[in-house]
N, C-alpha and C. Protein backbone atom coordinates (compact mmCIF):
# COMPACT_ATOMS: atom_id res chain seq x y z
N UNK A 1 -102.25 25.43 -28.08
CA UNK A 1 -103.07 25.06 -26.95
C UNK A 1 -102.28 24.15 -25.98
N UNK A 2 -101.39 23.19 -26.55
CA UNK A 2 -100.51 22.01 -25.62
C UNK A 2 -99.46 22.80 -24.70
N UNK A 3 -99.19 23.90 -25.69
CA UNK A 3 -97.97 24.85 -24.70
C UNK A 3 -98.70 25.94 -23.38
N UNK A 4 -99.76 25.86 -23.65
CA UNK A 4 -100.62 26.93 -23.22
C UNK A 4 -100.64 26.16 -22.01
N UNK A 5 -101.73 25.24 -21.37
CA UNK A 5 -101.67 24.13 -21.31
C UNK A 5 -100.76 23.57 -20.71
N UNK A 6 -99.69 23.58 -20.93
CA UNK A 6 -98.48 22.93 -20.19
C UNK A 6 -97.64 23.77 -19.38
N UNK A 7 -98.11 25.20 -20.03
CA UNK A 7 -97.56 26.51 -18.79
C UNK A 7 -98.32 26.44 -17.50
N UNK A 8 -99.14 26.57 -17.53
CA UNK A 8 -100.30 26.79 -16.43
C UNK A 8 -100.04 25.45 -15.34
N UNK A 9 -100.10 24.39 -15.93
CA UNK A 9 -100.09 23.33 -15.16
C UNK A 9 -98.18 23.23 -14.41
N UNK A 10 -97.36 23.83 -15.25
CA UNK A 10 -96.15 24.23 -14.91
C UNK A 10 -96.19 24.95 -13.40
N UNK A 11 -97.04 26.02 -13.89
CA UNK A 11 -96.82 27.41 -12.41
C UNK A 11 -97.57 27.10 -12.08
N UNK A 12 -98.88 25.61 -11.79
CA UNK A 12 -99.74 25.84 -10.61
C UNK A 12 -99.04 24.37 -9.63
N UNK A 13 -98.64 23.95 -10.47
CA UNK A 13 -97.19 22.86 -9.70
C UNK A 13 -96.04 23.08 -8.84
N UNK A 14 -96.02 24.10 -9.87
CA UNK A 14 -94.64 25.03 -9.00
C UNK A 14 -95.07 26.02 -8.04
N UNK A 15 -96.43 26.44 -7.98
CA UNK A 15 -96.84 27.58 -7.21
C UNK A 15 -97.38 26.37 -5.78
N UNK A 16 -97.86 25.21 -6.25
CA UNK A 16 -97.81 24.34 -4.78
C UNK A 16 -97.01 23.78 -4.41
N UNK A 17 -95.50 23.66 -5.08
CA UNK A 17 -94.11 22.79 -4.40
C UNK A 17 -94.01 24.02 -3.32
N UNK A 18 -94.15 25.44 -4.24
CA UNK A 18 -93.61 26.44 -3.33
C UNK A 18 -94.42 26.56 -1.91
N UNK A 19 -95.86 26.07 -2.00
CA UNK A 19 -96.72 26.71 -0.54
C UNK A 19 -96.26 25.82 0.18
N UNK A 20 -96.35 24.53 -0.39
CA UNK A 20 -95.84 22.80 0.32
C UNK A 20 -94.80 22.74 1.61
N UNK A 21 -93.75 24.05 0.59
CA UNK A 21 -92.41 24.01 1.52
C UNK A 21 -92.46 24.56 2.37
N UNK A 22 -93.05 25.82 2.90
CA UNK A 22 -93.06 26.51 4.24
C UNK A 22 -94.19 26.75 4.47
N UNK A 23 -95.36 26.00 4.36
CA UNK A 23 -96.61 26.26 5.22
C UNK A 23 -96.71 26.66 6.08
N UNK A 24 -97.47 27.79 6.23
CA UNK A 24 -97.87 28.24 7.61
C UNK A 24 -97.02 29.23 8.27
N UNK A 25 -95.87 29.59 7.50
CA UNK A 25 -95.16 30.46 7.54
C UNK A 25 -95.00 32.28 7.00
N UNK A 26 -94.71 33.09 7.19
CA UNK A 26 -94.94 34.44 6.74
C UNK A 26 -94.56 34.42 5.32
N UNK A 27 -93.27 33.43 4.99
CA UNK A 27 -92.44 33.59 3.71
C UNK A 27 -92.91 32.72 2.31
N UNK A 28 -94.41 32.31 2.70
CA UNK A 28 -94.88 30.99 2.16
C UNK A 28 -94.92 32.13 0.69
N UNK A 29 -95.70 32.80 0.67
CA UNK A 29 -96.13 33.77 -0.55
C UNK A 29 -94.74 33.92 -1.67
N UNK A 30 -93.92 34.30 -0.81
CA UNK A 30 -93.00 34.89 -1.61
C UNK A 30 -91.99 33.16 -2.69
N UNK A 31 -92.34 32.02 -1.57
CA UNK A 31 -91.66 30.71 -2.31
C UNK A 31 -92.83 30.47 -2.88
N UNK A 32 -93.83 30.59 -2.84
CA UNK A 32 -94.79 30.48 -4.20
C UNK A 32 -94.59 31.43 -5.63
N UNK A 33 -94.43 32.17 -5.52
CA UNK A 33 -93.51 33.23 -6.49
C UNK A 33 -92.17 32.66 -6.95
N UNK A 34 -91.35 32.50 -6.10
CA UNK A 34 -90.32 31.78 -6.64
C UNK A 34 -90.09 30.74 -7.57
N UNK A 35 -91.05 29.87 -6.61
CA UNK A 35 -91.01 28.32 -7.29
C UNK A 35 -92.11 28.72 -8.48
N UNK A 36 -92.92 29.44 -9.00
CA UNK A 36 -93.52 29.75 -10.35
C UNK A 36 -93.15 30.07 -11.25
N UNK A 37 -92.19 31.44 -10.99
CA UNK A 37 -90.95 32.09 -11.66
C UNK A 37 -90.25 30.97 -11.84
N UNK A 38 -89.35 30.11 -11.49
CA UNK A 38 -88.31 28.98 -11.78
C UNK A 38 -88.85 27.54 -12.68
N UNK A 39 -90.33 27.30 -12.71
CA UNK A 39 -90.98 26.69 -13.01
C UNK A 39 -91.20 27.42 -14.30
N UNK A 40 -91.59 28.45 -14.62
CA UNK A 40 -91.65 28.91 -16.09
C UNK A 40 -90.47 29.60 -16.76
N UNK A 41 -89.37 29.71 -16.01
CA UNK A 41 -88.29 29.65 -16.84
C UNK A 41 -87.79 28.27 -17.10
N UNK A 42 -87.69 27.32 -16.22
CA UNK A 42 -87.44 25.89 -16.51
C UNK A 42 -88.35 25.73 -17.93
N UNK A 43 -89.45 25.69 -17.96
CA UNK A 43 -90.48 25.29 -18.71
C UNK A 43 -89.55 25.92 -20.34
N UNK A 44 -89.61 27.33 -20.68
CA UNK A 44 -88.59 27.80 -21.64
C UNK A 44 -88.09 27.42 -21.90
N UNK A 45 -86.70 26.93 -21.36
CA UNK A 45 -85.59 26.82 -21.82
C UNK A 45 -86.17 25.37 -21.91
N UNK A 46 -86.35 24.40 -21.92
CA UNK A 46 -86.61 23.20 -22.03
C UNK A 46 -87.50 23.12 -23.53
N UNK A 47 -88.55 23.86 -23.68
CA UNK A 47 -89.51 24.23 -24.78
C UNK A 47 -88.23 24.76 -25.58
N UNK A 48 -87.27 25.60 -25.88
CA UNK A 48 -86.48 26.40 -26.65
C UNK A 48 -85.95 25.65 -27.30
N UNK A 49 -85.01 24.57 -26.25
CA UNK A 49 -83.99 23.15 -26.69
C UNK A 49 -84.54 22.57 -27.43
N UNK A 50 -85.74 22.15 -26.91
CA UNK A 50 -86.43 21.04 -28.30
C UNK A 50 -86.81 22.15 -29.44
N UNK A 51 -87.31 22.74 -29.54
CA UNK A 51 -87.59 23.81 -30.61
C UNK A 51 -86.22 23.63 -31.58
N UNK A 52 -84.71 24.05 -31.07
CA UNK A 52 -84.21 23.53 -31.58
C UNK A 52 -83.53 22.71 -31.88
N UNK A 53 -83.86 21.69 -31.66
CA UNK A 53 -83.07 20.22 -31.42
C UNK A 53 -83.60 19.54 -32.73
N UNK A 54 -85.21 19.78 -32.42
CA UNK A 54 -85.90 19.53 -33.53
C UNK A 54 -86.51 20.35 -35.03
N UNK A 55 -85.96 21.34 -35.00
CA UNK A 55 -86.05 22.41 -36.43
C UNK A 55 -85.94 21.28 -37.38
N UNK A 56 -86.20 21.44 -38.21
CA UNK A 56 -85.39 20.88 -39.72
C UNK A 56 -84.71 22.07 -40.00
N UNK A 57 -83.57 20.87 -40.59
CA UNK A 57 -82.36 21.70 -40.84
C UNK A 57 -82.31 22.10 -41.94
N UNK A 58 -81.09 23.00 -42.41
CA UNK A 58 -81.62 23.74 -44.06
C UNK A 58 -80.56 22.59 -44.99
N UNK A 59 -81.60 22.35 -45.48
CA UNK A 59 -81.10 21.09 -46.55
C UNK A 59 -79.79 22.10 -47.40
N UNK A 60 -78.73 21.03 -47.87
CA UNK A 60 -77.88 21.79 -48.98
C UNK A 60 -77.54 21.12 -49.81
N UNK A 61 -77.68 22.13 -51.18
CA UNK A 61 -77.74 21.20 -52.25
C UNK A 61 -76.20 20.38 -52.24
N UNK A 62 -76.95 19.61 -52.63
CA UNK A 62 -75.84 18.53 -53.19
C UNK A 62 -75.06 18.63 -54.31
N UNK A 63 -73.78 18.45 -54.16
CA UNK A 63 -73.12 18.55 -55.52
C UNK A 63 -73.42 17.42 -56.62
N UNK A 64 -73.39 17.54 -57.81
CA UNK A 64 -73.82 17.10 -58.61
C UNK A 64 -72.69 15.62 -58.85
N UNK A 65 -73.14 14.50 -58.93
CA UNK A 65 -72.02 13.47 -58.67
C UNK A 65 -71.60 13.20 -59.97
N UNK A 66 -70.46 12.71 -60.09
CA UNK A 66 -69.77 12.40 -61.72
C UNK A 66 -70.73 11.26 -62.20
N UNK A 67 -71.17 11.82 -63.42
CA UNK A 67 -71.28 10.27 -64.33
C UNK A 67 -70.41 9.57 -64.90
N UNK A 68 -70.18 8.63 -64.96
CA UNK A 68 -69.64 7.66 -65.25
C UNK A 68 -69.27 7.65 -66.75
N UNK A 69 -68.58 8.43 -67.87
CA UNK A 69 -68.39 8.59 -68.85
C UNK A 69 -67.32 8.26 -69.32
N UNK A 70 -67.77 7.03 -70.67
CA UNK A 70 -66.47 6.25 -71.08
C UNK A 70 -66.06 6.99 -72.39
């Protein structure tokens, strides 16, 4: 739901940086598209990194340490 959620609010951010920039202009549509598209690939790759930044890693066994035998 948080990712869900954090897309939407992504491309409706990015879909108003894009109208913001050329209001009132013929090309406004198409930088709303843009800036949505770039806004949810940003969003990815940012979501991906931490995905794996933060995995747990695959534990490995440990070698077995010497005992101490007199």
């Amino acid at each position: 739901m948080q990712v869900a959620l954090g897309l939407v609010a992504t491309i409706v951010l990015s879909g108003l940086l894009g109208y913001i920039q050329d209001a009132g202009t013929s090309r406004v549509w198409l930088n709303v598209a843009l800036a949505a598209i770039g806004g949810v690939i940003i969003y990815f790759a940012i979501l991906a990194y931490l995905i794996y930044r933060y995995q747990p890693r695959h534990r490995q066994k440990a070698a077995p340490s010497p005992t101490n035998q007199s």
